[in-house]
PDB file of N, CA and C in Angstrom:
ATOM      1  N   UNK A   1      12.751  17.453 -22.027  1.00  0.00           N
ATOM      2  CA  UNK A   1      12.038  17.564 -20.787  1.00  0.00           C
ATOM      3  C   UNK A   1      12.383  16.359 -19.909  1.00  0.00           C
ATOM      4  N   UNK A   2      12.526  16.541 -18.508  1.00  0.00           N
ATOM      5  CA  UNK A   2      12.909  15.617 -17.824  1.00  0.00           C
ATOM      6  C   UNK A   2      11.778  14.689 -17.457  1.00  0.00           C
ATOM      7  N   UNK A   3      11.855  13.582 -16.974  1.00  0.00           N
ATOM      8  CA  UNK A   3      10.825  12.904 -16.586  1.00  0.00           C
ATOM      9  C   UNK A   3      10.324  13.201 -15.033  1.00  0.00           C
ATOM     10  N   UNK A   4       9.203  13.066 -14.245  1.00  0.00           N
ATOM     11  CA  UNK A   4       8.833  13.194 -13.851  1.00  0.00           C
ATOM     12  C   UNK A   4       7.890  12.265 -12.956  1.00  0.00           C
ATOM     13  N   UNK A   5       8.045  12.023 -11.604  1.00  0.00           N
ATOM     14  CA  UNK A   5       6.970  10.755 -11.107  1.00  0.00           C
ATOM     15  C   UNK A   5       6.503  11.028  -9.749  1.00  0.00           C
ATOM     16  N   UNK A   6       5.309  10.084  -9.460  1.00  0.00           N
ATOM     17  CA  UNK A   6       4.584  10.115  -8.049  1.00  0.00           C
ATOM     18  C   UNK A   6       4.103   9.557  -7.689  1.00  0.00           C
ATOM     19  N   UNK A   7       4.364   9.104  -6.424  1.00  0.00           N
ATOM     20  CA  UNK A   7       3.788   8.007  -5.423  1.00  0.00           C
ATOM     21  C   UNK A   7       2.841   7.800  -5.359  1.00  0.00           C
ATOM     22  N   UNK A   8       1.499   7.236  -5.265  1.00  0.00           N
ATOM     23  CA  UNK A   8       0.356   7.566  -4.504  1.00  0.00           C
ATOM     24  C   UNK A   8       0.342   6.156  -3.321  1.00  0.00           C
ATOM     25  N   UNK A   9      -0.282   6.597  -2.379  1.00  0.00           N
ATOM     26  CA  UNK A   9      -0.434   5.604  -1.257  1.00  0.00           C
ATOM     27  C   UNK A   9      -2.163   5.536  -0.773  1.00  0.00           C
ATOM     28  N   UNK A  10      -2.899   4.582  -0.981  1.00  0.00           N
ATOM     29  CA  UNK A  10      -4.066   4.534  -0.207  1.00  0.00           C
ATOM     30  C   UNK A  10      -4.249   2.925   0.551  1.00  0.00           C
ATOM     31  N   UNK A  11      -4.283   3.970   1.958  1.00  0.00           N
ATOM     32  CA  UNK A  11      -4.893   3.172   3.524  1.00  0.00           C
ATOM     33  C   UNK A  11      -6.291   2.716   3.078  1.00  0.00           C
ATOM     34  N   UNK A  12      -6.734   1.353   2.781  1.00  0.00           N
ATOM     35  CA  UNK A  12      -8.082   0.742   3.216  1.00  0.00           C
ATOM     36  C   UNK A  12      -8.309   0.312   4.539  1.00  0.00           C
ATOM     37  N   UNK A  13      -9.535  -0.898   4.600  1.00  0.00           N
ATOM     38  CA  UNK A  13      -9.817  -1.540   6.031  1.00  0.00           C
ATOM     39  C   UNK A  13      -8.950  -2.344   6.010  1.00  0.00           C
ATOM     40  N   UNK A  14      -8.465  -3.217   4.787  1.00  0.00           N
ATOM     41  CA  UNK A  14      -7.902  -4.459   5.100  1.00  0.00           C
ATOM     42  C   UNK A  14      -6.004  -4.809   4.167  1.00  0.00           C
ATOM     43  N   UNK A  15      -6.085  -3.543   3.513  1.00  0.00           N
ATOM     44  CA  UNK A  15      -4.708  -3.494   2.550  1.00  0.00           C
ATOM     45  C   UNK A  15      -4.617  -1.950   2.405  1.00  0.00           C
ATOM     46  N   UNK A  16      -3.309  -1.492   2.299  1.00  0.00           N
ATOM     47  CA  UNK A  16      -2.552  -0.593   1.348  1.00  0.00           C
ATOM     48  C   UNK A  16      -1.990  -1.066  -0.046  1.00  0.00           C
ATOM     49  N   UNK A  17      -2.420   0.257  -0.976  1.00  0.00           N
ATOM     50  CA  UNK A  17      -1.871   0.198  -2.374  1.00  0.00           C
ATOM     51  C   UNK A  17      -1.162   1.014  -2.848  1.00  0.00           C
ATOM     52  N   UNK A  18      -0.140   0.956  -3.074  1.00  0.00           N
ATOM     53  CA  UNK A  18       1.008   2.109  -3.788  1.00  0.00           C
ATOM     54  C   UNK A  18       0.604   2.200  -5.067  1.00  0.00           C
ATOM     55  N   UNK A  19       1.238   2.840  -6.063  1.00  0.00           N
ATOM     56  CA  UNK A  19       1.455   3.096  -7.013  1.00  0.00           C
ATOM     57  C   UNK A  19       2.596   4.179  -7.826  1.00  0.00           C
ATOM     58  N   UNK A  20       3.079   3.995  -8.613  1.00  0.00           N
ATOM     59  CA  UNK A  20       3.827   4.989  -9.036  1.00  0.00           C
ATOM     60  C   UNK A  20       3.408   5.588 -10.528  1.00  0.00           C
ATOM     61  N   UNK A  21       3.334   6.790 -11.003  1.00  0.00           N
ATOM     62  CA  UNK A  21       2.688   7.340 -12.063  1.00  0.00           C
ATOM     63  C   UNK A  21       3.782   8.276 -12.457  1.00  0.00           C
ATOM     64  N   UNK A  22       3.287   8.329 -13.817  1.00  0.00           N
ATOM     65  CA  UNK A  22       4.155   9.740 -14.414  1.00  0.00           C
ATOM     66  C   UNK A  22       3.592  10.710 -14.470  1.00  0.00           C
ATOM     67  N   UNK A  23       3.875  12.044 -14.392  1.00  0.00           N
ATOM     68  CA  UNK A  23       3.284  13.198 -13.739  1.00  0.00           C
ATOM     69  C   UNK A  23       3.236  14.181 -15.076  1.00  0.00           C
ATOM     70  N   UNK A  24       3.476  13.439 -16.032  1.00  0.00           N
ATOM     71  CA  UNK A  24       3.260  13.926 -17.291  1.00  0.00           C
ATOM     72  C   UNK A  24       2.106  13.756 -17.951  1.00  0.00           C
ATOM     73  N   UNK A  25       2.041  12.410 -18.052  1.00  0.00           N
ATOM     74  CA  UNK A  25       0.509  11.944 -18.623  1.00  0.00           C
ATOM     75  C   UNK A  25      -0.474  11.437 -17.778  1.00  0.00           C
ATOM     76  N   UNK A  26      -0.041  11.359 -16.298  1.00  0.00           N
ATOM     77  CA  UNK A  26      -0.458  10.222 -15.539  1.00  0.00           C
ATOM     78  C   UNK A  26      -0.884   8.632 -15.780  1.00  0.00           C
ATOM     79  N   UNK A  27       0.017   8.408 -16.270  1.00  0.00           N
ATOM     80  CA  UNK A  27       0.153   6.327 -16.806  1.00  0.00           C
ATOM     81  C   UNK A  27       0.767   6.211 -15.493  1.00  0.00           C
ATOM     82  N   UNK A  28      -0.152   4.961 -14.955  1.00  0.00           N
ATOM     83  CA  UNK A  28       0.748   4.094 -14.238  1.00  0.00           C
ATOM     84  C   UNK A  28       1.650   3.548 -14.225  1.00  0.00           C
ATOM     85  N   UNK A  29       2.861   3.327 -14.099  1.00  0.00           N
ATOM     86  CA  UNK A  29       3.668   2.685 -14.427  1.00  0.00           C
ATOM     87  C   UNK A  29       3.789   1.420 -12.833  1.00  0.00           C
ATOM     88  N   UNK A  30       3.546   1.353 -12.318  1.00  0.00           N
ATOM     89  CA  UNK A  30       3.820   0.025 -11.063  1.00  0.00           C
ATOM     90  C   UNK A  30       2.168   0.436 -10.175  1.00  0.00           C
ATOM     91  N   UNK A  31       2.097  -1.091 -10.093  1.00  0.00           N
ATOM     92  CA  UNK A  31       1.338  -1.063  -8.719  1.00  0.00           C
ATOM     93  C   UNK A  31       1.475  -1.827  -7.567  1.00  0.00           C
ATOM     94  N   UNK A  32       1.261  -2.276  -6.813  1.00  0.00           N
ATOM     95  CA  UNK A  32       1.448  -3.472  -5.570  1.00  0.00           C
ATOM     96  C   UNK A  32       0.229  -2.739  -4.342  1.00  0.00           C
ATOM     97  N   UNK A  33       0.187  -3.932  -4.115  1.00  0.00           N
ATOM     98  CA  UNK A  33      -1.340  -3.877  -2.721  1.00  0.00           C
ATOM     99  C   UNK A  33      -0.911  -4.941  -1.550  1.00  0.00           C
ATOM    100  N   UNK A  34      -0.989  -4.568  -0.535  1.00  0.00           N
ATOM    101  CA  UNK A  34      -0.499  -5.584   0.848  1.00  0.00           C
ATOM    102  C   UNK A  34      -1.554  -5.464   1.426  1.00  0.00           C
ATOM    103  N   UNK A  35      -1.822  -7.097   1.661  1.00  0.00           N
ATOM    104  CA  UNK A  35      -3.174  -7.373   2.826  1.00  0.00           C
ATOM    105  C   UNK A  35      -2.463  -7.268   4.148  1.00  0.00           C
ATOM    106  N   UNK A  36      -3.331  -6.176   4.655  1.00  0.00           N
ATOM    107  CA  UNK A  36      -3.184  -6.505   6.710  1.00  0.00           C
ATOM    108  C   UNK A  36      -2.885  -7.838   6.890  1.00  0.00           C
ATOM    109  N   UNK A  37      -1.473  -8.555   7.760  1.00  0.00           N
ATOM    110  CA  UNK A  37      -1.810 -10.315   7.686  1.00  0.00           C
ATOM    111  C   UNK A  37      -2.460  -9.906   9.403  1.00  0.00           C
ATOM    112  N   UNK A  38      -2.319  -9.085  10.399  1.00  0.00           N
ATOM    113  CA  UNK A  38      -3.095  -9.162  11.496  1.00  0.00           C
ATOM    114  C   UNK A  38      -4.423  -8.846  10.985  1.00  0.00           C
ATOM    115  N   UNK A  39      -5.208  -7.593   9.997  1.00  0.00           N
ATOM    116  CA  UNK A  39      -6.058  -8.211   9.712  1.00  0.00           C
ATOM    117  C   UNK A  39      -7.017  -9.470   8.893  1.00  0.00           C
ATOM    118  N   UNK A  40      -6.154  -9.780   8.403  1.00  0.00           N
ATOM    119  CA  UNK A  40      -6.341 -11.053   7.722  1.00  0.00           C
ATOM    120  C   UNK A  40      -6.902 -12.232   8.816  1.00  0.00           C
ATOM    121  N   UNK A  41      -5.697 -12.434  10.046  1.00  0.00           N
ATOM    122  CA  UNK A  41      -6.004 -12.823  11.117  1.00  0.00           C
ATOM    123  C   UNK A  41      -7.059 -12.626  11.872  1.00  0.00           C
ATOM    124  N   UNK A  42      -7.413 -11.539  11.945  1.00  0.00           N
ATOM    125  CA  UNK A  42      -9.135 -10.724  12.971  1.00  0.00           C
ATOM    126  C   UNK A  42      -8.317 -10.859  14.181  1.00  0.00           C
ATOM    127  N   UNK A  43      -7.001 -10.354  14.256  1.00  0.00           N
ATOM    128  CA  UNK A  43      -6.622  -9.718  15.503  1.00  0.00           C
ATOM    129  C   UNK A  43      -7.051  -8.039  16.035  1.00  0.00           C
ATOM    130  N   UNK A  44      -7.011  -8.075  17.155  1.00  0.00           N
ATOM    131  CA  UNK A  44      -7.484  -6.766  17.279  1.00  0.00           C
ATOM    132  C   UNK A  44      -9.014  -6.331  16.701  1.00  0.00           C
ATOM    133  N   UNK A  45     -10.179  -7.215  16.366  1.00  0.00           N
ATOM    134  CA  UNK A  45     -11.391  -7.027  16.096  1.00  0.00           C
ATOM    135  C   UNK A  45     -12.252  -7.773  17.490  1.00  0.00           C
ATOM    136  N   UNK A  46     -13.677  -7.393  17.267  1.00  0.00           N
ATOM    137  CA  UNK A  46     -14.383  -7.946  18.140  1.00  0.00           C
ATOM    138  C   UNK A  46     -15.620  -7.563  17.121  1.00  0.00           C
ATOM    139  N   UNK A  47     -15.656  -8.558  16.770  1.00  0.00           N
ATOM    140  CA  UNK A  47     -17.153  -9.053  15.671  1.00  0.00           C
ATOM    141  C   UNK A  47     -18.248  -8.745  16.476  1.00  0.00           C
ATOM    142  N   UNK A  48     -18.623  -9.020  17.881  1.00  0.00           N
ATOM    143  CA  UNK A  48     -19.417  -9.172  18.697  1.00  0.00           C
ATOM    144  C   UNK A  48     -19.708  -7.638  18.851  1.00  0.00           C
ATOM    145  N   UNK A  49     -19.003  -6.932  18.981  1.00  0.00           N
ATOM    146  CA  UNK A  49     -18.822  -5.683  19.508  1.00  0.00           C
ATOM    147  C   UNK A  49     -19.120  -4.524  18.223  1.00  0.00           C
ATOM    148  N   UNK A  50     -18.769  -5.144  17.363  1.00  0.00           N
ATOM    149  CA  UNK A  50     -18.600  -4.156  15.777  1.00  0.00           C
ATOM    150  C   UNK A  50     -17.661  -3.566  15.988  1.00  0.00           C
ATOM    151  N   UNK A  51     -16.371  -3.809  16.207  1.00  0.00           N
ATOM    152  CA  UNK A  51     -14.952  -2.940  16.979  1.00  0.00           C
ATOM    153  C   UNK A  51     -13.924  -3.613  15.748  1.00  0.00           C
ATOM    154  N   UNK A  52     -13.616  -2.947  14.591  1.00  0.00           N
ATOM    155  CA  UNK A  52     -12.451  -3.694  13.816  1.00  0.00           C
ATOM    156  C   UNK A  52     -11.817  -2.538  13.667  1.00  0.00           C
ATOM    157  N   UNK A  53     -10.201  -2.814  14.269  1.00  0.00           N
ATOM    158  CA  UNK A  53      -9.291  -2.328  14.402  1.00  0.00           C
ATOM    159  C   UNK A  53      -7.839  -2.692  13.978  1.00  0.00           C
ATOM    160  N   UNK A  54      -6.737  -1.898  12.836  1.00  0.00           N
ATOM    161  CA  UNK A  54      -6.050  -2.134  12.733  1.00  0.00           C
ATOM    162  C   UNK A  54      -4.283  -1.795  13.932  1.00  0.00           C
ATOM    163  N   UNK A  55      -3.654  -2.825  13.728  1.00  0.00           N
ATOM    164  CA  UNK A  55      -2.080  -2.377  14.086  1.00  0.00           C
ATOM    165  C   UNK A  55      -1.559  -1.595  13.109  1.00  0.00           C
ATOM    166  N   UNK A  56      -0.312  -0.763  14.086  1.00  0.00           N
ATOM    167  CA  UNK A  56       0.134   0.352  13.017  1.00  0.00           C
ATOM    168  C   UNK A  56       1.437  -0.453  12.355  1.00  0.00           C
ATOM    169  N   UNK A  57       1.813  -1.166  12.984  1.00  0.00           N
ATOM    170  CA  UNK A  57       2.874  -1.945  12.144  1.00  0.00           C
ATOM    171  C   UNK A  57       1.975  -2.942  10.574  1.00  0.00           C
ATOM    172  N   UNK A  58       0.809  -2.897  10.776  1.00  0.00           N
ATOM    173  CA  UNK A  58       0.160  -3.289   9.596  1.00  0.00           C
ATOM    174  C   UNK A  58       0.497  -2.063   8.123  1.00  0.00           C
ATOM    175  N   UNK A  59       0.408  -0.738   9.100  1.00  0.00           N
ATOM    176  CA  UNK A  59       0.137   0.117   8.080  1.00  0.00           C
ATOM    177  C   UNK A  59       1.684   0.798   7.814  1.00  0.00           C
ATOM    178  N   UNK A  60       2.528   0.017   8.977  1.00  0.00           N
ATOM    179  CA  UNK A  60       4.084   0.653   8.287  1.00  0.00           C
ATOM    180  C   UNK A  60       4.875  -0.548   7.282  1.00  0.00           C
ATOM    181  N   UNK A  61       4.380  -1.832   7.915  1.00  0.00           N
ATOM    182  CA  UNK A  61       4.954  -2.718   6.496  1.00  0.00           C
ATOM    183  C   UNK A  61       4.220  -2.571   5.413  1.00  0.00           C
ATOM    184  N   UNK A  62       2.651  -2.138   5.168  1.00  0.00           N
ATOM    185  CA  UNK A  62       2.125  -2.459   4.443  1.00  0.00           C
ATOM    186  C   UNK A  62       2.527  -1.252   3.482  1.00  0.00           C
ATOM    187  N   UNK A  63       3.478  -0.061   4.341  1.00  0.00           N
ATOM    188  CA  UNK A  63       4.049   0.985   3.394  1.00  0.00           C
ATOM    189  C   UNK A  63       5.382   0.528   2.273  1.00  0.00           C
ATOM    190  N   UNK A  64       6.177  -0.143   3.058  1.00  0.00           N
ATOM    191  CA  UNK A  64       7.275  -0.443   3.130  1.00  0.00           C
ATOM    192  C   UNK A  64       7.409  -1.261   1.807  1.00  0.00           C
ATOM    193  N   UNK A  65       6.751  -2.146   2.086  1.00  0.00           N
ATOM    194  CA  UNK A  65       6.504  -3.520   1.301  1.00  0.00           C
ATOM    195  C   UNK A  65       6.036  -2.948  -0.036  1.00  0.00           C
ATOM    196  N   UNK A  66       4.793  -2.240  -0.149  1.00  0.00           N
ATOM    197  CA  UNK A  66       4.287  -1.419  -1.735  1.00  0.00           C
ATOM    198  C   UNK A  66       5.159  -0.665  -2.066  1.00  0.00           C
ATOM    199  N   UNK A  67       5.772  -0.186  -1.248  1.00  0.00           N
ATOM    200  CA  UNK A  67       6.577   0.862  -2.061  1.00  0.00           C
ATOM    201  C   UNK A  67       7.796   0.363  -2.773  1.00  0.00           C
ATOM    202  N   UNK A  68       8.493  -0.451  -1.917  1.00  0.00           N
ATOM    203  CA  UNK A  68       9.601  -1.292  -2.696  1.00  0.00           C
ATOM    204  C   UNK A  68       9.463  -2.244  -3.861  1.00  0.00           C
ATOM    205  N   UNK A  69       7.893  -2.315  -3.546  1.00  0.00           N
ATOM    206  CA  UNK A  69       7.389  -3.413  -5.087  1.00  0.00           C
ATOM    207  C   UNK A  69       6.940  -2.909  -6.394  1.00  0.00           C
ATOM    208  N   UNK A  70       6.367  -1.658  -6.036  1.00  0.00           N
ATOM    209  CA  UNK A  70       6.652  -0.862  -6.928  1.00  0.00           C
ATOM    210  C   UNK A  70       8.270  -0.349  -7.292  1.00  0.00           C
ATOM    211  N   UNK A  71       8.812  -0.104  -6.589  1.00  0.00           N
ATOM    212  CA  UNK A  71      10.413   0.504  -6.693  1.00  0.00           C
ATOM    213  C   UNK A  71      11.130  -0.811  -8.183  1.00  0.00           C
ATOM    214  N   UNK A  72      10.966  -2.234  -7.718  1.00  0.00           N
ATOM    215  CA  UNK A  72      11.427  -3.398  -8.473  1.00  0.00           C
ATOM    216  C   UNK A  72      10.836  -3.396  -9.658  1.00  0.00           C
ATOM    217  N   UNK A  73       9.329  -3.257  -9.359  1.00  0.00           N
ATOM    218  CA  UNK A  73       8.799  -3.666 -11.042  1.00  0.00           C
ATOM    219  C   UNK A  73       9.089  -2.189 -11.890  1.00  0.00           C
ATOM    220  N   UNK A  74      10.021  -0.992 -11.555  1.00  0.00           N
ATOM    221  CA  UNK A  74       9.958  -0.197 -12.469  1.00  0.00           C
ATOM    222  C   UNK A  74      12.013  -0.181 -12.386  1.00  0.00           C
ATOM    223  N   UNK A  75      12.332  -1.261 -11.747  1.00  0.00           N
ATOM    224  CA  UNK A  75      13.581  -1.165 -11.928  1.00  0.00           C
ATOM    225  C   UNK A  75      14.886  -0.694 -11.496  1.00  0.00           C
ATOM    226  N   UNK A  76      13.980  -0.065 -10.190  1.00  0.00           N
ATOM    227  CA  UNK A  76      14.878   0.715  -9.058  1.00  0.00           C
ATOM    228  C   UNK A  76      14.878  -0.356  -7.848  1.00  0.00           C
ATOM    229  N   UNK A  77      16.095   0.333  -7.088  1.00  0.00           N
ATOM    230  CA  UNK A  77      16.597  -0.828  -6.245  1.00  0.00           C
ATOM    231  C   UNK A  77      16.430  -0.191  -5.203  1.00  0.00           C
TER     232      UNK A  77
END
């Protein structure tokens, strides 16, 4: 039987977390999590206001970045 795998991706308030699993047993095999650094910063919020808002370049490196860190710790390039 061949092996088998799958991404998962979850958007929070303040990080994305990848993961990669086997679709056989579902074991994790990699994880990685990226903090927003604009939200980290409290750019784009207004505390005063109750207005916290992310950039989408938060949520395209924060794709980018998990996914390739997962990609390394399971040995793919």
């Amino acid at each position: 039987m061949s092996k088998s795998y799958v991404i998962g991706v979850d958007y929070g308030s303040d990080s994305v977390r990848a993961i990669i699993a086997d679709t056989y047993n579902g074991e994790e095999l990699a994880a990685s999590v990226f903090y927003y650094p604009r939200w980290k910063k409290q750019l784009y919020c207004d505390i005063n206001k109750n207005q916290f808002r992310q950039h989408p370049l938060d949520y395209l490196e924060g794709l980018e970045t998990t996914i390739k860190d997962c990609g390394h710790k399971q040995g793919l390039k």
